[in-house]
Each structure stands twice: as C-alpha cells, then as structure tokens.
PDB file of N, CA and C in Angstrom:
ATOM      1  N   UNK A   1     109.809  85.446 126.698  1.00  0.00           N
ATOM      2  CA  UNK A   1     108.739  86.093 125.966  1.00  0.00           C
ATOM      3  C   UNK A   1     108.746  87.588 126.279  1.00  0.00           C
ATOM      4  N   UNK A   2     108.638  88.116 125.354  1.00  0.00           N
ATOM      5  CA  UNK A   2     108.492  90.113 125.675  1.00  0.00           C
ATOM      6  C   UNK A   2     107.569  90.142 126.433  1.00  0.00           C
ATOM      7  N   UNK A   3     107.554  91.353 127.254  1.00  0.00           N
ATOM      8  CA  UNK A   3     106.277  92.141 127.760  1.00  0.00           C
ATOM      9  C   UNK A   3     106.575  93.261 127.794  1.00  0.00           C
ATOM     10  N   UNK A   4     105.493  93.858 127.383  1.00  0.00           N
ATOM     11  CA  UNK A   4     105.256  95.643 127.527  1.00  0.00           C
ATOM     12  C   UNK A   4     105.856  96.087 128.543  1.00  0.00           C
ATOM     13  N   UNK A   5     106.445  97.247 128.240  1.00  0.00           N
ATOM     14  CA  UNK A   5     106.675  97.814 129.658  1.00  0.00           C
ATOM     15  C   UNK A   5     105.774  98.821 129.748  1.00  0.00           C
ATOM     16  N   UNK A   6     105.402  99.326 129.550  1.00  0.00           N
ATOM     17  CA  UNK A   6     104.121 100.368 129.722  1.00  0.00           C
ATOM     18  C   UNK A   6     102.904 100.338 129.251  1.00  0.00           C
ATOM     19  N   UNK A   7     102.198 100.444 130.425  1.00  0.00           N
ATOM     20  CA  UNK A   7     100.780 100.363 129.387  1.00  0.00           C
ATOM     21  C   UNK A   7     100.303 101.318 128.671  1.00  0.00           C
ATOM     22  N   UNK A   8      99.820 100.927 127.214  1.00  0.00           N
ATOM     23  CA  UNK A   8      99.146 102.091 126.246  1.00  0.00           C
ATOM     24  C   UNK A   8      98.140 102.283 126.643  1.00  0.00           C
ATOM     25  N   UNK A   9      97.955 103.448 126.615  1.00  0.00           N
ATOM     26  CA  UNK A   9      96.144 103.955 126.472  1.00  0.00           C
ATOM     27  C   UNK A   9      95.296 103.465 124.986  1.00  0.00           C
ATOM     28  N   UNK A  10      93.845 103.304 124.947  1.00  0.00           N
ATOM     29  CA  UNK A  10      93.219 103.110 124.195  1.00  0.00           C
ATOM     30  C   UNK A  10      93.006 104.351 122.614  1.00  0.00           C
ATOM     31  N   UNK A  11      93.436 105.293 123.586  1.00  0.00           N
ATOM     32  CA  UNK A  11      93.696 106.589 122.520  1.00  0.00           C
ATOM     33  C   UNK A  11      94.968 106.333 121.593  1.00  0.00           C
ATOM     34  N   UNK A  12      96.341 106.291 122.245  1.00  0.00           N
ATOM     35  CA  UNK A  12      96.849 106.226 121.525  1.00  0.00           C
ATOM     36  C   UNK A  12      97.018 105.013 120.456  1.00  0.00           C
ATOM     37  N   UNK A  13      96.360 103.764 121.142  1.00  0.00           N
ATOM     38  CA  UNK A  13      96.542 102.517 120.160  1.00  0.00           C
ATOM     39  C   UNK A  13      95.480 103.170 119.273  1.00  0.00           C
ATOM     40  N   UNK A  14      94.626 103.698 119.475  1.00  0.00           N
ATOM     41  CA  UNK A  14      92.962 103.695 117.734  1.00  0.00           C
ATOM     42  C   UNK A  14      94.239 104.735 116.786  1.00  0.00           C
ATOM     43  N   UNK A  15      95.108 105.706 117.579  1.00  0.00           N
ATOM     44  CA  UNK A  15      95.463 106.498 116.456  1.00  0.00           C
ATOM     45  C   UNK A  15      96.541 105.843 115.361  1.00  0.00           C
ATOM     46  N   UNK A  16      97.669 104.686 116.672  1.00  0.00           N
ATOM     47  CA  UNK A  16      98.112 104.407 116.042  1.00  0.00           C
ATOM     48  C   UNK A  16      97.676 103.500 114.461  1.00  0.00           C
ATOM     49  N   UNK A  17      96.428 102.796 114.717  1.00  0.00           N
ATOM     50  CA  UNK A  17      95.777 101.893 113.501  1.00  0.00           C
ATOM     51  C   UNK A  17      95.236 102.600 112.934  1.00  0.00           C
ATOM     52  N   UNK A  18      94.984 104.298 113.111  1.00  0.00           N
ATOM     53  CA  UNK A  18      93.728 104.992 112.441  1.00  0.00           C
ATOM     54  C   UNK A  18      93.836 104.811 110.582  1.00  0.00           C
ATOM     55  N   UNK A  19      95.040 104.327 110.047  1.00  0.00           N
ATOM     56  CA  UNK A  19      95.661 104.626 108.677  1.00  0.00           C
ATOM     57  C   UNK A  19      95.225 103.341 108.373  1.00  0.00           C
ATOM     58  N   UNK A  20      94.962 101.631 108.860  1.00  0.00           N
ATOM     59  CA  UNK A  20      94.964 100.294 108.716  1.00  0.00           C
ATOM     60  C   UNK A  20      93.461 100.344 107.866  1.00  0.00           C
ATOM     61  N   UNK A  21      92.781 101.225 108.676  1.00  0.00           N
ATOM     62  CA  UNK A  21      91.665 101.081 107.337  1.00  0.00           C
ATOM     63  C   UNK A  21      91.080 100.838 106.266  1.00  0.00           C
ATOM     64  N   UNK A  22      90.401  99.527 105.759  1.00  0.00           N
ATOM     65  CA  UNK A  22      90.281  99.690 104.482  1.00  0.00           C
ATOM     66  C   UNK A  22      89.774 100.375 103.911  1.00  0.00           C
ATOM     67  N   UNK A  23      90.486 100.472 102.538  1.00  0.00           N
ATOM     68  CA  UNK A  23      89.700 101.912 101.807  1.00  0.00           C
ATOM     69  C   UNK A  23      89.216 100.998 100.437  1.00  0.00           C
ATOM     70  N   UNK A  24      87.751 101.861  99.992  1.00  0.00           N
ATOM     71  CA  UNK A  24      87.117 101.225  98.896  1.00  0.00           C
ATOM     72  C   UNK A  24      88.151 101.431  96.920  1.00  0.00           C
ATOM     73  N   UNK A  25      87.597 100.168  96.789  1.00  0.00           N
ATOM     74  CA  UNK A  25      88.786 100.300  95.398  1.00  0.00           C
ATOM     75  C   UNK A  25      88.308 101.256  94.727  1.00  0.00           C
ATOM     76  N   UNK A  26      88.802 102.016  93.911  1.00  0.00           N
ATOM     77  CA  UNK A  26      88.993 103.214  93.102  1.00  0.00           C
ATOM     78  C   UNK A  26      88.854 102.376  91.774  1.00  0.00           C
ATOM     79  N   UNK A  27      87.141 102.377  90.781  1.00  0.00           N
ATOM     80  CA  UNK A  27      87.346 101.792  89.227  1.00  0.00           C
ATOM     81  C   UNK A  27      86.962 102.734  88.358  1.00  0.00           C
ATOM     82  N   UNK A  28      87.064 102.537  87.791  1.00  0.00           N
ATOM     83  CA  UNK A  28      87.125 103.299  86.104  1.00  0.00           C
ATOM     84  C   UNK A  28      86.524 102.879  85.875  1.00  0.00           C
ATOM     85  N   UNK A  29      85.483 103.330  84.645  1.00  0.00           N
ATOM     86  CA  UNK A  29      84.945 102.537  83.217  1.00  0.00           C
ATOM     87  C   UNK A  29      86.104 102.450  82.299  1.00  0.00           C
ATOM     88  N   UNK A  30      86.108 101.596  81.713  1.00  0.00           N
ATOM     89  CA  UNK A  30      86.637 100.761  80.465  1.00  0.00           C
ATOM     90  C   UNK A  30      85.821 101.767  79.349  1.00  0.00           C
ATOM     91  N   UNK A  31      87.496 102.379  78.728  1.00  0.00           N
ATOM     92  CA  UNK A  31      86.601 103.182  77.644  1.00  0.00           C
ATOM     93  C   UNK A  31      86.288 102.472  76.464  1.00  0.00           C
ATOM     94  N   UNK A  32      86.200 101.068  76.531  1.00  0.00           N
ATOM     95  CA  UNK A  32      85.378 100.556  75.267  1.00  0.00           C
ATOM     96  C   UNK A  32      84.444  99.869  75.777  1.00  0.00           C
ATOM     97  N   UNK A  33      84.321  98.868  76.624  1.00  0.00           N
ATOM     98  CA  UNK A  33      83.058  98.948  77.004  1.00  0.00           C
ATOM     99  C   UNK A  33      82.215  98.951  78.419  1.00  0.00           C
ATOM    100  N   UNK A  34      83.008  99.956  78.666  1.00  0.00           N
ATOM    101  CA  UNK A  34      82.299 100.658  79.666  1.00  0.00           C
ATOM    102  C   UNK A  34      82.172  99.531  81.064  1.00  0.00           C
ATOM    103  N   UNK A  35      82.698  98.948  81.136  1.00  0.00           N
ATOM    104  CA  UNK A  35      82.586  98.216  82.683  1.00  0.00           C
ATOM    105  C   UNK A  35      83.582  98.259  83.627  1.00  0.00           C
ATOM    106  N   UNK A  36      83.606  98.632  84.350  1.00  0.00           N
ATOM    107  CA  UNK A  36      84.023  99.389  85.676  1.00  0.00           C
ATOM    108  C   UNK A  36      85.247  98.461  85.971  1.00  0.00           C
ATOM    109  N   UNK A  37      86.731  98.802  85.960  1.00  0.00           N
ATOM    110  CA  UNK A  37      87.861  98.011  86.586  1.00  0.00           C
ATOM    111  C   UNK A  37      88.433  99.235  86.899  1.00  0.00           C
ATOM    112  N   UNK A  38      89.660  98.263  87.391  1.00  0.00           N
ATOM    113  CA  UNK A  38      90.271  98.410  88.008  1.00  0.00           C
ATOM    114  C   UNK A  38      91.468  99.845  87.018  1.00  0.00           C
ATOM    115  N   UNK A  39      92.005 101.111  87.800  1.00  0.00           N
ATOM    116  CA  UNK A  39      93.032 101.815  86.538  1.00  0.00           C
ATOM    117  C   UNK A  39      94.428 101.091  86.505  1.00  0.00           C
ATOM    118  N   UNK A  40      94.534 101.615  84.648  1.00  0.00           N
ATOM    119  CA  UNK A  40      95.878 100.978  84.505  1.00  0.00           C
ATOM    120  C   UNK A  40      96.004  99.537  84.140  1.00  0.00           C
ATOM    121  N   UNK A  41      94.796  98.571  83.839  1.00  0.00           N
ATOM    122  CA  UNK A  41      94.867  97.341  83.868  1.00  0.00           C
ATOM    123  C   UNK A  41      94.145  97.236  82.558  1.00  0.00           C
ATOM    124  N   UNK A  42      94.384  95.854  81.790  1.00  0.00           N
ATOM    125  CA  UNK A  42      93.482  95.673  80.862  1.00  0.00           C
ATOM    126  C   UNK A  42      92.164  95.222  80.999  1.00  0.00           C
ATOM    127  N   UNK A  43      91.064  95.486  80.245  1.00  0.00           N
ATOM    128  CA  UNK A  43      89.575  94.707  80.616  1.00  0.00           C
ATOM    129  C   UNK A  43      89.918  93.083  80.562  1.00  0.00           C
ATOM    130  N   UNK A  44      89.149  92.991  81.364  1.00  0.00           N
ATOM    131  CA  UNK A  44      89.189  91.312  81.293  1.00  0.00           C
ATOM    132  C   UNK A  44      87.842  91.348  80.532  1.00  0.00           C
ATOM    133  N   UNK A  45      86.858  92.283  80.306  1.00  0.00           N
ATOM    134  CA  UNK A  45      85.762  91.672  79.828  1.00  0.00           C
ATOM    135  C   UNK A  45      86.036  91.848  77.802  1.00  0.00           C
ATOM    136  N   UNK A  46      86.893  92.933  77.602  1.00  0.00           N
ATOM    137  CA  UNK A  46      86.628  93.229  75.990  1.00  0.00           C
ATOM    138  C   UNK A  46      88.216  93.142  75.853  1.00  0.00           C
ATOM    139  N   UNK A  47      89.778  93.103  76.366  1.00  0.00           N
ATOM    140  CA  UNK A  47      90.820  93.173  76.347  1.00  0.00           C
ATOM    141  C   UNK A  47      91.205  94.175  75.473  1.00  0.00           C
ATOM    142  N   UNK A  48      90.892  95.498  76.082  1.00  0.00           N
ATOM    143  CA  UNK A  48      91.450  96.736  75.450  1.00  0.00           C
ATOM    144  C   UNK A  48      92.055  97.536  76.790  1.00  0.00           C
ATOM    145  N   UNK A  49      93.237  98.114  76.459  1.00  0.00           N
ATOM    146  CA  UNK A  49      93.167  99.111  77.533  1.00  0.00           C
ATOM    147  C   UNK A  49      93.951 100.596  76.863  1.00  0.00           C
ATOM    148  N   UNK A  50      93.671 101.674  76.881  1.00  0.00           N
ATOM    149  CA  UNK A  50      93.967 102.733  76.206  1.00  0.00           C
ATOM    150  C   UNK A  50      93.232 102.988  74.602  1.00  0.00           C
ATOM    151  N   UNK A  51      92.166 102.473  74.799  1.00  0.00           N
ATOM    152  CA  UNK A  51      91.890 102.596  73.162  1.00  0.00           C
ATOM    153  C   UNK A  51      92.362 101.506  72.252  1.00  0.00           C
ATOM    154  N   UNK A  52      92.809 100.744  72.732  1.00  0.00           N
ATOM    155  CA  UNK A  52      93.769  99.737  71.672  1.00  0.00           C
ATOM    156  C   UNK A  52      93.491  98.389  72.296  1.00  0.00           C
ATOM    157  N   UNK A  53      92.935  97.286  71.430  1.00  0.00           N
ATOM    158  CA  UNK A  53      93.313  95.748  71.423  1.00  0.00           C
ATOM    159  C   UNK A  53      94.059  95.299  71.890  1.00  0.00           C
ATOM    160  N   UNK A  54      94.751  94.901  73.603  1.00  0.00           N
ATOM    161  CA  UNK A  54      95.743  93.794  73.775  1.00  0.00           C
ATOM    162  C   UNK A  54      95.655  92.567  73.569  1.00  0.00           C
ATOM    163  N   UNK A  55      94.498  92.306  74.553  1.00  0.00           N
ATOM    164  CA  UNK A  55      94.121  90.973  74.263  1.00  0.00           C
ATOM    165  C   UNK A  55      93.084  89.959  73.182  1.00  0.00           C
ATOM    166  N   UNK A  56      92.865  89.456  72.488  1.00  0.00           N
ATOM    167  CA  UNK A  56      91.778  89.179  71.326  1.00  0.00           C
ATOM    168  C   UNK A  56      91.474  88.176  72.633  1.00  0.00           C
ATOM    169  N   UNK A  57      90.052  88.405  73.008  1.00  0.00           N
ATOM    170  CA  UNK A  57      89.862  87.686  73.841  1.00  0.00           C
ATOM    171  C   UNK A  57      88.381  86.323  73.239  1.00  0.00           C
ATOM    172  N   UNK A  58      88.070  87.093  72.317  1.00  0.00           N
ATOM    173  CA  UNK A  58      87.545  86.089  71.436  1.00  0.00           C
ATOM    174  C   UNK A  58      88.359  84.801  71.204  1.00  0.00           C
ATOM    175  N   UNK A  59      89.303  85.253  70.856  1.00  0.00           N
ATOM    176  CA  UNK A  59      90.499  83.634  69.846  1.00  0.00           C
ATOM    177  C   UNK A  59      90.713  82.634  71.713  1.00  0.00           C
ATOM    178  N   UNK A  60      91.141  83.736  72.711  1.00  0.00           N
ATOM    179  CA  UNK A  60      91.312  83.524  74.085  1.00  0.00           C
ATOM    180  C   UNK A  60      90.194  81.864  74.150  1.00  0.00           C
ATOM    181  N   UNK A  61      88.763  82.938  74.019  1.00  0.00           N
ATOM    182  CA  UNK A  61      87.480  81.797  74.339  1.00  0.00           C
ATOM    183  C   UNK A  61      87.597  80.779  73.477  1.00  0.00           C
ATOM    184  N   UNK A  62      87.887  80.926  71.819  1.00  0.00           N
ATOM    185  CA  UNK A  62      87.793  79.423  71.178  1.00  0.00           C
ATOM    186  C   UNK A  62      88.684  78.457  71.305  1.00  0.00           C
ATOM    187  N   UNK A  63      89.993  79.240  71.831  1.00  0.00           N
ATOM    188  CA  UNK A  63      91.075  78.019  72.605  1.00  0.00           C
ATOM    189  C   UNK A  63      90.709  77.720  73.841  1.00  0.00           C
ATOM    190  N   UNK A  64      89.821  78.182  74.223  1.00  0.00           N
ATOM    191  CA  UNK A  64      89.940  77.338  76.042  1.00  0.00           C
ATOM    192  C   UNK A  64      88.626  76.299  75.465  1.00  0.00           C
ATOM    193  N   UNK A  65      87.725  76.686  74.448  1.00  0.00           N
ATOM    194  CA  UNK A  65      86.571  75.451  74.105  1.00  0.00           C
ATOM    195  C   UNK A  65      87.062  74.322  74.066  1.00  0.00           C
ATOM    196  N   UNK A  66      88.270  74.579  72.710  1.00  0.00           N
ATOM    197  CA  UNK A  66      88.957  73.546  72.085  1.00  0.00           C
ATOM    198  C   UNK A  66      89.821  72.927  73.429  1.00  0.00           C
ATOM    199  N   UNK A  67      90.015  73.350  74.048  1.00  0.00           N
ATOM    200  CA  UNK A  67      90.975  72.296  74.562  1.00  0.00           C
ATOM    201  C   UNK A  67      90.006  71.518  76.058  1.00  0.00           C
ATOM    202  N   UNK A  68      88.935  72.049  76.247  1.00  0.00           N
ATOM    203  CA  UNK A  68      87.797  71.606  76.681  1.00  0.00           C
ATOM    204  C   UNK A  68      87.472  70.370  75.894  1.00  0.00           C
ATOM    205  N   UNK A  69      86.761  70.416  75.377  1.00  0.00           N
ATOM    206  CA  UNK A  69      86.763  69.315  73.835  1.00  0.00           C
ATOM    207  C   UNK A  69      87.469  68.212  73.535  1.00  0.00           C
ATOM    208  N   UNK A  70      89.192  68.763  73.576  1.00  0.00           N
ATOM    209  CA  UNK A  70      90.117  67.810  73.237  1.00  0.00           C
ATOM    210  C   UNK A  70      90.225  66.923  74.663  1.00  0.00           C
ATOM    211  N   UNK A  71      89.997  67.593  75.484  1.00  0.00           N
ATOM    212  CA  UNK A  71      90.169  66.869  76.968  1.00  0.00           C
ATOM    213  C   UNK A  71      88.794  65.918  77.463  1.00  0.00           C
ATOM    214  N   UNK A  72      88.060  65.883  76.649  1.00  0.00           N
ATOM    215  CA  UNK A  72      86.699  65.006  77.225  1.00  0.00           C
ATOM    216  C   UNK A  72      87.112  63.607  76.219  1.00  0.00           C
ATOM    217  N   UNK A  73      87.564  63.843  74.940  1.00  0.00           N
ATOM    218  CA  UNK A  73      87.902  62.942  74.434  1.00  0.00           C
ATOM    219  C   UNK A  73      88.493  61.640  74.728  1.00  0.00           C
TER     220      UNK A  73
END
C-alpha cells in the first residue's frame, strides 16, 4: 500500500482543491418563452432554440398520451 512520504500542510492541501469548487449554473432565458435554461440547449419547455422550432413538442405530448392509452388497454 503507498504512503506519503511527506507530510502536507493544511495550506497547501485547501490551495491545492481551491479550483474543486462548485460553481452555480450559468441560465439564460429562452427567447421564446422566457424560462431560464441552460445556453446552447433547446427549451424543454416550448422546443425552440435560436428563434426557430426544433422540437414540436405539442405532437411530442399527443404521442406520449396515445401510447399511454394504447398501453392500459
């Protein structure tokens, strides 16, 4: 099994982790409707990202009903 050969000081171990920090996420508003994500990603709430429609997230919701539906059957 390893062992240290020297002991660290408490100074230099905090500096070495000083960078491990978490840092708070960085969001945007969604320039269509305005709810705060993540940059660079599409809304999950309206599926636009840049001004433009990726996702139709409407048609998204009436296929996950339907197959809700078809599966209780």
């Amino acid at each position: 099994m390893a062992v240290p050969r020297h002991h660290m000081a408490k100074g230099k171990q905090l500096r070495r982790r000083s960078h491990l920090a978490l840092k708070p996420k960085q969001l945007t508003a969604c320039s269509h409707c305005k709810k705060m994500i993540l940059p660079h990603l599409v809304c999950k709430n309206c599926g636009h990202y840049k001004g433009k429609e990726i996702i139709n997230v409407l048609a998204k919701e009436l296929k996950k009903k339907e197959k809700q539906k078809h599966r209780q059957k």
